[in-house]
Protein backbone atom coordinates (compact mmCIF):
# COMPACT_ATOMS: atom_id res chain seq x y z
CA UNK A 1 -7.65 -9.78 -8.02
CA UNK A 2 -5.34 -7.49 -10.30
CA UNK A 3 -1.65 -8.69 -11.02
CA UNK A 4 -0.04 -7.24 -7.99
CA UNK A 5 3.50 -5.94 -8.84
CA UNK A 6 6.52 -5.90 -5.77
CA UNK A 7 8.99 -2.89 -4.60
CA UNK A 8 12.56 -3.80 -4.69
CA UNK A 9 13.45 -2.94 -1.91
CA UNK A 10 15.75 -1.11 -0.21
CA UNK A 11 15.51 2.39 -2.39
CA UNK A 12 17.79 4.99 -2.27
CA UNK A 13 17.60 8.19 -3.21
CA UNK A 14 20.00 11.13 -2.72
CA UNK A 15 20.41 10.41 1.47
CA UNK A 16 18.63 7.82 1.91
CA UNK A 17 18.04 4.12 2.42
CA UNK A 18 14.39 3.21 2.47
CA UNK A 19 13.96 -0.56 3.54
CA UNK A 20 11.39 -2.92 5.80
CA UNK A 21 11.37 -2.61 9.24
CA UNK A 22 13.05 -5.07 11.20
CA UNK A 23 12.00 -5.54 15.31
CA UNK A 24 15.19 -3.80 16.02
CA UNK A 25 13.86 -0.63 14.88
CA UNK A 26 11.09 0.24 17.67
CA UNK A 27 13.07 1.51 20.11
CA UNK A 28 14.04 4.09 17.28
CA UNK A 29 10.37 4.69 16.19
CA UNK A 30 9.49 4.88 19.92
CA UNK A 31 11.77 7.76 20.61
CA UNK A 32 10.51 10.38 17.68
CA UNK A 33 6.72 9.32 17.73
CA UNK A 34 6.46 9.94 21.36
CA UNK A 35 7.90 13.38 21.04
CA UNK A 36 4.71 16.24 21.06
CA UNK A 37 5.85 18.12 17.98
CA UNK A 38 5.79 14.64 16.05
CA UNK A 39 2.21 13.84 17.45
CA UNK A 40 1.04 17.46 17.37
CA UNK A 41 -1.07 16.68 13.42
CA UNK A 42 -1.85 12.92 14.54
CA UNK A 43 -5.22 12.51 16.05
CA UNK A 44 -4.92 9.37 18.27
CA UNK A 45 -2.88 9.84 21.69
CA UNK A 46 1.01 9.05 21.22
CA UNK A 47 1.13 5.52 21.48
CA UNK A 48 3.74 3.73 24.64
CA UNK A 49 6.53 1.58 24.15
CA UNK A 50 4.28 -1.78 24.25
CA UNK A 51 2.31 -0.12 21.36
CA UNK A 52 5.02 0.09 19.26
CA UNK A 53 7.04 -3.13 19.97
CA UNK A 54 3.89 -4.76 18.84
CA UNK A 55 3.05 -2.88 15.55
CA UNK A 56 6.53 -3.22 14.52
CA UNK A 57 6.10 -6.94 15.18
CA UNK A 58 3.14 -6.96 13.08
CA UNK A 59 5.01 -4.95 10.59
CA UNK A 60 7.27 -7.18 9.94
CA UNK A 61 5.03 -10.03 10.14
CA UNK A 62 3.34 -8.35 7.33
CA UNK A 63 6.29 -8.37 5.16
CA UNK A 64 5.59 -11.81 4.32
CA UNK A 65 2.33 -11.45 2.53
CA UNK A 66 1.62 -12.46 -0.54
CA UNK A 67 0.59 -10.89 -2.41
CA UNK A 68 1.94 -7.77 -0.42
CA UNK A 69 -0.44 -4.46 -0.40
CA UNK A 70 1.24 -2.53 2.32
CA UNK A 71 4.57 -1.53 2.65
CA UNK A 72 5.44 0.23 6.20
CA UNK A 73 8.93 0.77 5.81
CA UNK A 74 11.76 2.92 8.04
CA UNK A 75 13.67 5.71 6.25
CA UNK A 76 17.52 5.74 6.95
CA UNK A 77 20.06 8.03 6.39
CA UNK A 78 22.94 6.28 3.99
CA UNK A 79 25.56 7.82 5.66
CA UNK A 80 24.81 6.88 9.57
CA UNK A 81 22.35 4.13 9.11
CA UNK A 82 20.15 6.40 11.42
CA UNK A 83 16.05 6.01 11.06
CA UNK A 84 14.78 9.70 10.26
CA UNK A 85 11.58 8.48 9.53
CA UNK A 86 8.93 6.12 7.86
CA UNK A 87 7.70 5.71 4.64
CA UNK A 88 4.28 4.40 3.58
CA UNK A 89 2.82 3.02 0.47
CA UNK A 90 -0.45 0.73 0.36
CA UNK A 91 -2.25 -0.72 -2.31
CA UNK A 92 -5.84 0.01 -1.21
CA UNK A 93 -7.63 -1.47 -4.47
CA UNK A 94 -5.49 -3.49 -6.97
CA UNK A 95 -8.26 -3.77 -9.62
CA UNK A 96 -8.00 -0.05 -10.17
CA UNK A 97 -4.62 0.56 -9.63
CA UNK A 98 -4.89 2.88 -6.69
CA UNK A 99 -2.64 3.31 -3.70
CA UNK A 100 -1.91 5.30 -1.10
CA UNK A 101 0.90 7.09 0.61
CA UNK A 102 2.37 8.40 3.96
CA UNK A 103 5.20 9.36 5.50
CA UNK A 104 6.43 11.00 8.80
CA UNK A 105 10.02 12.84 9.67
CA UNK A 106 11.51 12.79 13.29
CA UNK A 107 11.15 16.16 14.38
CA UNK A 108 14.87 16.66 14.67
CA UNK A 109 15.12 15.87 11.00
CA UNK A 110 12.57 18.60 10.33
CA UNK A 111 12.96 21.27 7.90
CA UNK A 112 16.03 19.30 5.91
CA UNK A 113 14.04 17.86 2.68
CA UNK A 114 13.70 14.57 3.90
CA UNK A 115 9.79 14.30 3.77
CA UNK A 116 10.09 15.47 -0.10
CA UNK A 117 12.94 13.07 -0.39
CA UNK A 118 10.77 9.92 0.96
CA UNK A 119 7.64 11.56 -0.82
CA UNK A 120 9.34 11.07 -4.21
CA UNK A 121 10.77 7.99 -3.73
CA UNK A 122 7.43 6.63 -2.74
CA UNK A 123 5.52 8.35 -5.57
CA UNK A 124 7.82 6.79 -8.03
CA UNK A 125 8.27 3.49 -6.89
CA UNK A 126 4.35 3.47 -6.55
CA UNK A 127 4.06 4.26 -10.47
CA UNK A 128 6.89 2.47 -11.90
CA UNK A 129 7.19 -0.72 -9.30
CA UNK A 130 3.91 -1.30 -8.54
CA UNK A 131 2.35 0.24 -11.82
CA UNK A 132 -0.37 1.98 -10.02
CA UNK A 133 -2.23 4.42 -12.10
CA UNK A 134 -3.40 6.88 -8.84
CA UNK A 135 -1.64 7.67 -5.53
CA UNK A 136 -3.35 9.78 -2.88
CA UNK A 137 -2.37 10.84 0.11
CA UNK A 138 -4.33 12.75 3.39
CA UNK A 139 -3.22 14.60 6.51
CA UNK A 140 -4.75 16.93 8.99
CA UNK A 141 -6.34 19.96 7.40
CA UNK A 142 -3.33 21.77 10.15
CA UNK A 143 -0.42 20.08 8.75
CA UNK A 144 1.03 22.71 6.51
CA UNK A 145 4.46 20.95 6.35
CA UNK A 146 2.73 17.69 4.82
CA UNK A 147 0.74 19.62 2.46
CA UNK A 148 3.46 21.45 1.15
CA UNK A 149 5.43 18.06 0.69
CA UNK A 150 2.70 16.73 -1.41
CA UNK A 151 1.95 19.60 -3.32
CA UNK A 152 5.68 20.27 -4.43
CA UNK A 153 5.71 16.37 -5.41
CA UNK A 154 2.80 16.91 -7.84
CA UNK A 155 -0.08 16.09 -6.07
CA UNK A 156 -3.23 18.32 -6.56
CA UNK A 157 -5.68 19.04 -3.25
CA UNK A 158 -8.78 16.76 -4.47
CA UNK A 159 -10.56 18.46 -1.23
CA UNK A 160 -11.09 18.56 2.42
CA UNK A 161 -13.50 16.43 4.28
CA UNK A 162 -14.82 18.99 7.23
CA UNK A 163 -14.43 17.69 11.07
CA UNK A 164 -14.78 14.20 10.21
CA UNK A 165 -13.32 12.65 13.32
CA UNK A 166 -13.57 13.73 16.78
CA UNK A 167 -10.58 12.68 18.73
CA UNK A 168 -8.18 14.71 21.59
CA UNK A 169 -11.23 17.16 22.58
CA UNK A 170 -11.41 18.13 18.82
CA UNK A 171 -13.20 17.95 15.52
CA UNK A 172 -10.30 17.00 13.20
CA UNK A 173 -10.64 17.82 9.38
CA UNK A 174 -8.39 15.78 6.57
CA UNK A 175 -7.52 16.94 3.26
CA UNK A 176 -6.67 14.49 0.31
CA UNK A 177 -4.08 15.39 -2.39
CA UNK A 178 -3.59 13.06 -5.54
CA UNK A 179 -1.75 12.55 -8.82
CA UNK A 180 -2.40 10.42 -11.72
CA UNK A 181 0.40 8.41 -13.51
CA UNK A 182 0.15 10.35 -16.75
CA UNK A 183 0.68 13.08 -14.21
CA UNK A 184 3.77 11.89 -12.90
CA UNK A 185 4.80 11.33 -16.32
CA UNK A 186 4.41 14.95 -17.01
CA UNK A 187 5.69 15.93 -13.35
CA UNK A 188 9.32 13.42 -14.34
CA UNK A 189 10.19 14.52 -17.64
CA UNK A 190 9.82 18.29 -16.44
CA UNK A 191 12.53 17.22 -13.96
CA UNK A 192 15.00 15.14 -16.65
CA UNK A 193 14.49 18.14 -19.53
């Protein structure tokens, strides 16, 4: 296996703190993810209480691997402490220097920039952290608000894989955005010049 670089962790940005999960936290997560408008773009049911008490758990557990690949971490306001959402970033193969990102936004915290916020802190934490040389990142083919996110971090649409799961009484469809690292290059010293 490839060197695997670490995130320091936490990382802030403008608002926010992003950090690990602790077991404290799922009462938090528990509260936006079981809200409709959250699950609306998800295709599995909205999970109970139980559900979440136990990924946290394993979550955390998870934080302990070495090396690590996945990073599941909770996205907190500076100024309250607050969780406003999660952040994801996984290694999915380390040879080739590819990972892969996600994030979610408690409804309430909607329509306020944090999903570009966590977006670009994952992005560049992915490239310069954990020297990865692609990051992708999917969603439902009816999640403009994700889409958006991605595409004014940088990311091109790579395409759409048609109804590839069935799941809630539906064909679902996913579409996969991606950037390069000489990309994001490109993409941060736009933003510095």
């Amino acid at each position: 296996m490839a060197n695997v670089h670490a995130l320091t962790l936490p990382m802030t940005t403008r608002r926010l703190h992003i950090r690990d999960y602790v077991v404290g936290d799922a009462p938090t997560v528990f509260g936006y993810v079981n809200d409709a408008a959250y699950w609306q773009f998800q295709r599995n049911e909205p999970p109970t209480g139980q559900q979440i008490d136990t990924l946290i758990k394993w979550v955390v557990n998870e934080q302990a691997t070495t090396p690590r690949l996945a990073y599941f971490l909770a996205a907190t306001r500076k100024d309250t402490g607050e969780v406003v959402g999660e952040a994801v970033l996984k290694i999915t193969n380390p040879n080739d220097r590819q990972g892969e990102l996600g994030f979610g936004v408690a409804p309430r915290f909607w329509k306020q920039g944090y999903g570009s916020e966590i977006t670009a802190a994952i992005l560049e934490a992915g490239f310069s952290q954990l020297k990865l040389h692609r990051i992708s990142g999917q969603c439902s083919a009816e999640n403009k608000g994700a889409m958006r996110i991605m595409q004014k971090a940088g990311m091109a649409r790579e395409g759409l894989l048609r109804e590839v799961s069935f799941a809630r009484g539906k064909w679902w469809s996913t579409v996969i955005y991606g950037v390069l690292e000489h990309e994001y290059a490109k993409i941060r010293n736009a933003q510095k010049g």
